[in-house]
Protein backbone atom coordinates (compact mmCIF):
# COMPACT_ATOMS: atom_id res chain seq x y z
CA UNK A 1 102.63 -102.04 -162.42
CA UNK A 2 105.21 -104.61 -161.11
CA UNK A 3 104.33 -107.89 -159.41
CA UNK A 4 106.51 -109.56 -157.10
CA UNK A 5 106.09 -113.26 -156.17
CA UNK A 6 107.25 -113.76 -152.43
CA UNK A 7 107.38 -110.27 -151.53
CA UNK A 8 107.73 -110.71 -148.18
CA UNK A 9 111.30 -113.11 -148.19
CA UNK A 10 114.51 -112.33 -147.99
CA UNK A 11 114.88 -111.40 -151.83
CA UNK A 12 111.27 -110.21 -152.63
CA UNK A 13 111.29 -107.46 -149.45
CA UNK A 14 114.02 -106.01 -151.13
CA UNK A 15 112.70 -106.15 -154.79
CA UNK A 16 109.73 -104.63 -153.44
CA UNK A 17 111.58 -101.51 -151.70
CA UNK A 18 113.66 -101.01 -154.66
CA UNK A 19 110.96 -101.02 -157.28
CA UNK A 20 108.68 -98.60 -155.06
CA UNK A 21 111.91 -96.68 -154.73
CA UNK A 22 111.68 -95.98 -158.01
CA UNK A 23 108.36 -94.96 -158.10
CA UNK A 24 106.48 -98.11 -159.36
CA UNK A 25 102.98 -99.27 -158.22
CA UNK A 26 103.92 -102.76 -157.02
CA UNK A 27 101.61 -105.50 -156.73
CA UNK A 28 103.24 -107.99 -153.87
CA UNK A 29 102.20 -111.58 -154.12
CA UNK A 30 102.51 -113.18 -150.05
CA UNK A 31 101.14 -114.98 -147.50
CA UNK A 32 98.23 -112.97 -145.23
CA UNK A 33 100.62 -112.51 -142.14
CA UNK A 34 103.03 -110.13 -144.50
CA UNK A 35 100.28 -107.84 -145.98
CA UNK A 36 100.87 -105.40 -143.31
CA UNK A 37 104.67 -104.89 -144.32
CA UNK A 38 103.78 -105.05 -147.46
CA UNK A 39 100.95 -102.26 -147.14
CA UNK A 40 103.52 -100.04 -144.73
CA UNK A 41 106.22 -100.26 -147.45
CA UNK A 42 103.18 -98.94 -150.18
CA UNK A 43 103.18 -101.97 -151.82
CA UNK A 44 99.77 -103.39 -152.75
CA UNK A 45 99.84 -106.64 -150.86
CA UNK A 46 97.68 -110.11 -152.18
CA UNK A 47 97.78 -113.29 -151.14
CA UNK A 48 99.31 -116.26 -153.43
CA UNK A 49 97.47 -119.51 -154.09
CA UNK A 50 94.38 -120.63 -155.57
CA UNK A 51 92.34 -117.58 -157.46
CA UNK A 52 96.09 -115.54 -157.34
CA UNK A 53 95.34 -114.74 -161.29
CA UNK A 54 92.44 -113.43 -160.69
CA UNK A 55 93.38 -111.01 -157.81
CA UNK A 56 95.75 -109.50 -160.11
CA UNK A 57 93.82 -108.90 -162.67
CA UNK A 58 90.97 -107.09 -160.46
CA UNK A 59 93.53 -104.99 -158.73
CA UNK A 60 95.86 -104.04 -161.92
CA UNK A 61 92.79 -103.61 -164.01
CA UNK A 62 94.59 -105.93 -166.28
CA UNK A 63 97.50 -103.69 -166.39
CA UNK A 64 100.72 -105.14 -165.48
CA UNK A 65 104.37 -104.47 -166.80
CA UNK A 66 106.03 -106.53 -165.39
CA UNK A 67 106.56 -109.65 -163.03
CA UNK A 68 109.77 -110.48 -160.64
CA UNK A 69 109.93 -114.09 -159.43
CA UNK A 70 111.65 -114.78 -156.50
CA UNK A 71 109.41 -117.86 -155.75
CA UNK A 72 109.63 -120.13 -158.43
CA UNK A 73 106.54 -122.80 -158.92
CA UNK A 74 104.73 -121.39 -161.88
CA UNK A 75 104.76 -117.34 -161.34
CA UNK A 76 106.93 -117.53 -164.96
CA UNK A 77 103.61 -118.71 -166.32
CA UNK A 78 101.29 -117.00 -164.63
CA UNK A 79 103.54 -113.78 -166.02
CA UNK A 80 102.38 -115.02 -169.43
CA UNK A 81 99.23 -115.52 -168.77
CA UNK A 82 98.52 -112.31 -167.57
CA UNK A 83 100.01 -110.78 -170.91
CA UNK A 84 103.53 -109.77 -169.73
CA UNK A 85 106.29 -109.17 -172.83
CA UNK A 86 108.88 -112.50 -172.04
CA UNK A 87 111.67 -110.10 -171.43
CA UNK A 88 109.52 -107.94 -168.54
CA UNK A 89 109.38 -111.28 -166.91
CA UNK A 90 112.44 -112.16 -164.43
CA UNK A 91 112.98 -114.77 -162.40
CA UNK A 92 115.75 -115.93 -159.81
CA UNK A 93 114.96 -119.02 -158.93
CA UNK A 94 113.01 -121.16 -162.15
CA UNK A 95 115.20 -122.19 -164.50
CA UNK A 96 113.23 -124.45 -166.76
CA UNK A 97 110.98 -122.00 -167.24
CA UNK A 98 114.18 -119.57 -168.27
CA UNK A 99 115.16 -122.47 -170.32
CA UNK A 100 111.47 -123.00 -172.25
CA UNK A 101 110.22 -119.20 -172.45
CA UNK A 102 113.34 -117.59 -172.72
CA UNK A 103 112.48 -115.08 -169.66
CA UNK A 104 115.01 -113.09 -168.18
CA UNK A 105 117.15 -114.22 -164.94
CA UNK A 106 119.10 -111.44 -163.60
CA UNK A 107 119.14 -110.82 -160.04
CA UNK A 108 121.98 -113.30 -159.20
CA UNK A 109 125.60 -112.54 -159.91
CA UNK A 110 125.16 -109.81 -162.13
CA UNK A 111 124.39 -107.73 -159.27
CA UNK A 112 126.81 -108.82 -157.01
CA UNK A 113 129.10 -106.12 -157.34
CA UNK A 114 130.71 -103.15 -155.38
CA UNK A 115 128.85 -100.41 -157.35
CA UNK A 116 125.45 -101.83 -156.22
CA UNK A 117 126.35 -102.79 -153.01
CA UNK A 118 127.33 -99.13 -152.55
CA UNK A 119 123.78 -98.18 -153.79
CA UNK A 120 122.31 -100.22 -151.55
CA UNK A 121 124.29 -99.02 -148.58
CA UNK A 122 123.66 -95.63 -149.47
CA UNK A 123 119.73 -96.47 -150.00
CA UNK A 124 120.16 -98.17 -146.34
CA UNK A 125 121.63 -95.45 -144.91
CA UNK A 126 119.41 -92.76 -145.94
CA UNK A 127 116.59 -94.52 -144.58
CA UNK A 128 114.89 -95.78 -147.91
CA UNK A 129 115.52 -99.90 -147.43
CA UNK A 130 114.89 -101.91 -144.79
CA UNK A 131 116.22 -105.05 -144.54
CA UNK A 132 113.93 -107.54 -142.63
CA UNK A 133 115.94 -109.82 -140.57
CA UNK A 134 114.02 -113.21 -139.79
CA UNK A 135 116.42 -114.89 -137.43
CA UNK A 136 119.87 -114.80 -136.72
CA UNK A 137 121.88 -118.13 -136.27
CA UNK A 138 125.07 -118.69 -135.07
CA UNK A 139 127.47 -119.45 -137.30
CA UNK A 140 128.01 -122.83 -135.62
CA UNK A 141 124.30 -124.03 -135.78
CA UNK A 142 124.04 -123.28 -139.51
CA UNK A 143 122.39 -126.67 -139.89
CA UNK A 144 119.60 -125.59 -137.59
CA UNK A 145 118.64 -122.86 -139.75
CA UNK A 146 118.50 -124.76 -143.26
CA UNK A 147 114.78 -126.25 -142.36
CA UNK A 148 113.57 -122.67 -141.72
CA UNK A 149 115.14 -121.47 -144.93
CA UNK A 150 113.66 -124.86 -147.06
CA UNK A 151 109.85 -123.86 -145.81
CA UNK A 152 110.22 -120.76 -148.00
CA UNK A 153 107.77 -118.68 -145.38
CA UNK A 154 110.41 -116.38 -143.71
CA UNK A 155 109.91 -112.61 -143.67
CA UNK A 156 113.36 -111.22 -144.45
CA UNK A 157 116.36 -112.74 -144.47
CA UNK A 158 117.92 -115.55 -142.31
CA UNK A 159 121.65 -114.19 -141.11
CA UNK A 160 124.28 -116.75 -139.90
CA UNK A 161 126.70 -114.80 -137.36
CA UNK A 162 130.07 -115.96 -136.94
């Protein structure tokens, strides 16, 4: 079982797809109004915040192998916590918590690529990822965007069009 901490954003939705891709039960960690993307895309959807632990640990049966953070604000240590091996535990965005549990944080440049741009194309093309657009912005009012993108709540990805 994989969790995913803000399943629902512009990273998570995608970490999400691509780990139920490959056949994993996934455990995504959001806010109520994303459950029901989350439950249409087969992942198991619970909501964050106080009692989150505990949620997890009813609905894995204490099973879990391992925990992507694309949220940041203690999901490293809640990974612990729950009993996940240091390098099952990945985050992209928390990196004191890279820097004081040693914790993995790929995700970033190491996937940015041709080759895996061309597997995600082909994965978009054949139908098995979505990519949730949240709101487009011209590229001219890109400073209008950046307080939608700082309240950390979107569903999908915010695109700036030129």
């Amino acid at each position: 079982m994989v969790i995913v901490s803000g399943a629902a954003g512009g990273v998570g939705s995608i970490a999400v797809q691509l780990a139920r891709d490959a056949d994993a039960k996934v455990i995504g960690l959001a806010g109520d109004a994303n459950h029901r993307w989350l439950s249409d895309h087969g992942v198991l959807p619970i909501t964050y915040g106080a009692g989150v632990e505990h949620r997890i640990r009813a609905a894995s049966a204490g099973k879990v192998d391992a925990f992507i953070d694309t949220f940041g604000g203690g999901y490293v240590e809640l990974g612990l916590r729950l009993g996940i091996a240091k390098n099952r535990i990945d985050t992209i965005i928390d990196f004191a918590a890279v820097a004081k549990y040693g914790v993995k944080t790929e995700g970033k440049h190491e996937a940015a690529n041709a080759e895996v741009l061309a597997q995600l194309a082909g994965l978009l093309a054949a139908g098995r990822l979505e990519i949730p657009i949240a709101k487009v912005y011209p590229l001219a009012d890109v400073r209008d965007a950046y307080p939608e993108l700082e309240q950390r709540h979107t569903h999908g990805k915010i695109v700036l069009e030129p």
